[in-house]
Protein backbone atom coordinates (compact mmCIF):
# COMPACT_ATOMS: atom_id res chain seq x y z
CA UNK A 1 0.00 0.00 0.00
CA UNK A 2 1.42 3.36 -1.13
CA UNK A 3 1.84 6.06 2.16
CA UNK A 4 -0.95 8.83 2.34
CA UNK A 5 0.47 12.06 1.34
CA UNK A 6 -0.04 15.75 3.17
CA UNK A 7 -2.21 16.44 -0.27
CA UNK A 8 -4.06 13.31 0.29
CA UNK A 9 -5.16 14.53 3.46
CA UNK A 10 -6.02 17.31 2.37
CA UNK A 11 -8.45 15.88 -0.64
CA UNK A 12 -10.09 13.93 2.14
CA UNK A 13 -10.71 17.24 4.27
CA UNK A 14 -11.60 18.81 1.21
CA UNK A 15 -14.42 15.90 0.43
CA UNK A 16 -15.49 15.36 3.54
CA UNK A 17 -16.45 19.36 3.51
CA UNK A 18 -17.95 18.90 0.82
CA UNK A 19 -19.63 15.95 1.40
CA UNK A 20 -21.42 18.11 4.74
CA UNK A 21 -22.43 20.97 2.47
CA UNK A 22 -23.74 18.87 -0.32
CA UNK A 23 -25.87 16.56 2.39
CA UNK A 24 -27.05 19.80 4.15
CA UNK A 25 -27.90 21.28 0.65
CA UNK A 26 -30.37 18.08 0.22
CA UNK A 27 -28.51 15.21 -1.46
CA UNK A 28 -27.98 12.95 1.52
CA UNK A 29 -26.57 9.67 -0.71
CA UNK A 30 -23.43 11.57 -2.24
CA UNK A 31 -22.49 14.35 0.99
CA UNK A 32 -22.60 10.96 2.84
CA UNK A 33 -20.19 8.58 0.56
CA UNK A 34 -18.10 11.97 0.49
CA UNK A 35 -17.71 11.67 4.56
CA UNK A 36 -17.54 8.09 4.03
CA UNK A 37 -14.95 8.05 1.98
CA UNK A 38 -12.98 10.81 3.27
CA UNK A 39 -12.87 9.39 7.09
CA UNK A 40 -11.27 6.21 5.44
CA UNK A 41 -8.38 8.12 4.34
CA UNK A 42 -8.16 9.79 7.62
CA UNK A 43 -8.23 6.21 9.57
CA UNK A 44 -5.98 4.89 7.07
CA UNK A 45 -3.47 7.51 7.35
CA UNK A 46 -3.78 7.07 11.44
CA UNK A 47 -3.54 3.27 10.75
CA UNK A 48 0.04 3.55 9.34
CA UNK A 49 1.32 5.68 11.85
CA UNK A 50 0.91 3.50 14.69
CA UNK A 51 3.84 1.04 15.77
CA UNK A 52 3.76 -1.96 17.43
CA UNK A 53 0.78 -3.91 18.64
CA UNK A 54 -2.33 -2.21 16.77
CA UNK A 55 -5.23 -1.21 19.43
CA UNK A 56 -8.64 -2.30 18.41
CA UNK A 57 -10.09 1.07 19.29
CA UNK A 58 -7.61 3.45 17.21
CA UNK A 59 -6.80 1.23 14.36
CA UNK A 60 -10.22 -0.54 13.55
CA UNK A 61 -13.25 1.48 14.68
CA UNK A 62 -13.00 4.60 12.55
CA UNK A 63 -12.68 2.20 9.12
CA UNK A 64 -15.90 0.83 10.88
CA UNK A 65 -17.43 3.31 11.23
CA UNK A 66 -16.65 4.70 7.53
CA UNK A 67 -17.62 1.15 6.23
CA UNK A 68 -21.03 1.20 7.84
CA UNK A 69 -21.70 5.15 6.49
CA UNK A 70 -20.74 4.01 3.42
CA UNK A 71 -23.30 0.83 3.11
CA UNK A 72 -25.84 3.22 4.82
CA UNK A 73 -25.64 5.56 2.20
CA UNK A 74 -26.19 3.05 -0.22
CA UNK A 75 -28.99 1.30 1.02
CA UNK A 76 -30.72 4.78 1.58
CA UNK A 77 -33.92 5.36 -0.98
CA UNK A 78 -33.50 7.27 -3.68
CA UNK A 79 -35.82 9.89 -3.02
CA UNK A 80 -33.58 11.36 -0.03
């Protein structure tokens, strides 16, 4: 797996911005695989910086979480 770049980060900020204005503009499905998809970078970019034995809590649980946004976005109807 390639390392996540400063600019990388930055996309992901950048989306997941986006993704919060475009949900509170109306289109819940695509601000909501923006955040989804940004907060995977993030937890993925956390993921590599830790050393040693991985903790369940910091390592796991945000890709969790962005997995389970990102399969509730999906299965959302699409009139929201």
């Amino acid at each position: 797996m390639r390392a996540i770049a400063p600019l990388h980060l930055r996309i992901a900020g950048a989306a997941i911005l986006v993704g919060v204005l475009v949900g509170a503009i109306g289109a819940v499905r695509s601000g909501s695989l923006l955040i989804a998809a940004g907060t995977a970078i993030y937890a993925l970019a956390g993921w590599s910086q830790v050393r040693g034995r991985r903790r369940i809590i910091e390592c796991y649980f945000p890709l969790a979480i962005a997995g389970v946004l990102f399969a509730l976005a999906l299965a959302l109807p699409k009139g929201l």
